[in-house]
Protein backbone atom coordinates (compact mmCIF):
# COMPACT_ATOMS: atom_id res chain seq x y z
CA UNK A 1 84.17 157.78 123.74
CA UNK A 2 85.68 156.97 127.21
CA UNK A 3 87.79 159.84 129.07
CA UNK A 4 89.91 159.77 132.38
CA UNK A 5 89.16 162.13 134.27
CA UNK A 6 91.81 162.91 137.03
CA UNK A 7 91.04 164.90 139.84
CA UNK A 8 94.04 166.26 142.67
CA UNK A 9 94.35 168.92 144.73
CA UNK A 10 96.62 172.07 143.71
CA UNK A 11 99.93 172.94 144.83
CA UNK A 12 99.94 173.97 148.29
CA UNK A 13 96.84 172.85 149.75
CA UNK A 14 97.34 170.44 152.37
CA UNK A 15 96.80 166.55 151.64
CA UNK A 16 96.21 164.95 154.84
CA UNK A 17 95.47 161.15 153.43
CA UNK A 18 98.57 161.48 151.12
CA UNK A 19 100.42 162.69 154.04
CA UNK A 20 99.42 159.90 156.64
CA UNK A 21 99.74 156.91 153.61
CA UNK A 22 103.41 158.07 153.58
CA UNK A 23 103.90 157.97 157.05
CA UNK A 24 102.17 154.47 157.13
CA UNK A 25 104.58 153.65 154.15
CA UNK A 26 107.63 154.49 156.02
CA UNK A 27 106.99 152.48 159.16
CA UNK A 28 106.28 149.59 157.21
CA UNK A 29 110.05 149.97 155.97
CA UNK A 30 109.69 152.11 152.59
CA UNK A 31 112.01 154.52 153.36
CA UNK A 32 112.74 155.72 149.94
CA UNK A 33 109.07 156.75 149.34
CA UNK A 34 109.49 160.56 149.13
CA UNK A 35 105.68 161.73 148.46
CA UNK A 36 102.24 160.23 148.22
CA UNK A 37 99.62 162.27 146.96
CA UNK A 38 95.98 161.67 146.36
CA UNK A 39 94.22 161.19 142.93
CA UNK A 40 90.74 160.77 142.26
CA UNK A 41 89.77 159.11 138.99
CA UNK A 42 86.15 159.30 137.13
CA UNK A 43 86.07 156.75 134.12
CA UNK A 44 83.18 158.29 131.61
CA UNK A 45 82.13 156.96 128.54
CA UNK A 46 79.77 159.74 126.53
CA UNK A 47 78.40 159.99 123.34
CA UNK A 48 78.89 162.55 121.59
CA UNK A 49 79.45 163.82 117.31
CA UNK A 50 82.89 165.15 118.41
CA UNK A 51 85.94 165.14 121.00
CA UNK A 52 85.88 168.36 121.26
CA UNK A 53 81.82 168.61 122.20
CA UNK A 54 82.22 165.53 124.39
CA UNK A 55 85.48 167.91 126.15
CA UNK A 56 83.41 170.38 126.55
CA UNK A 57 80.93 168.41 128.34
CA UNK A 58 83.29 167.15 130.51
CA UNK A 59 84.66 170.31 131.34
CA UNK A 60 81.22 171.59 132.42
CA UNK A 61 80.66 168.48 134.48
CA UNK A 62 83.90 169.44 136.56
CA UNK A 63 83.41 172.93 136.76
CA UNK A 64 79.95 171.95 138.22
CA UNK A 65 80.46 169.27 140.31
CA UNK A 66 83.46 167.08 139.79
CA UNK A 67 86.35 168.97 141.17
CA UNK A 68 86.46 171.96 143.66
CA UNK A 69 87.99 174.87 141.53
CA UNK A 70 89.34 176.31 144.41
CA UNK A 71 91.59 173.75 146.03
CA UNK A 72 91.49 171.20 143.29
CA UNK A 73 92.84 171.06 139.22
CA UNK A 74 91.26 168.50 137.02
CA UNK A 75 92.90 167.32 133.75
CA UNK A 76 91.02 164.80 130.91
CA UNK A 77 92.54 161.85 129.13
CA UNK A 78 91.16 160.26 126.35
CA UNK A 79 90.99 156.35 126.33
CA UNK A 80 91.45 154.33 122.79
């Protein structure tokens, strides 16, 4: 099983590389570029008897050391 596994930072906390890609956007001329935000991406492919164990798994491995619970959100999406 391979899962997406997309990492960003929550609403409100400040995203300084989004911030100056816009800003680099704009003086290259692309003025209608309202927001840029940063996303992280981890590609894993697990074994695992079940979706839901392998979820679970992947859960863990965010709470533990994939994302920042306190300034970041994670969410998982299965690949076909």
């Amino acid at each position: 099983m391979i899962a997406d596994v997309y990492i960003e930072l929550k609403e409100g906390v400040a995203d300084p590389e989004g911030e100056a890609t816009l800003k680099a956007l704009r003086l290259l001329g692309f003025k209608r570029v309202k927001k840029v935000s940063t996303v992280k991406v981890f590609r894993i492919d697990i074994e695992s008897r079940s979706r839901e164990d392998a979820e679970r798994e992947i859960k863990e491995m965010c709470e533990k050391l994939l994302a920042n619970p306190v300034i970041q959100k994670y969410s998982i999406v299965w690949r076909e």
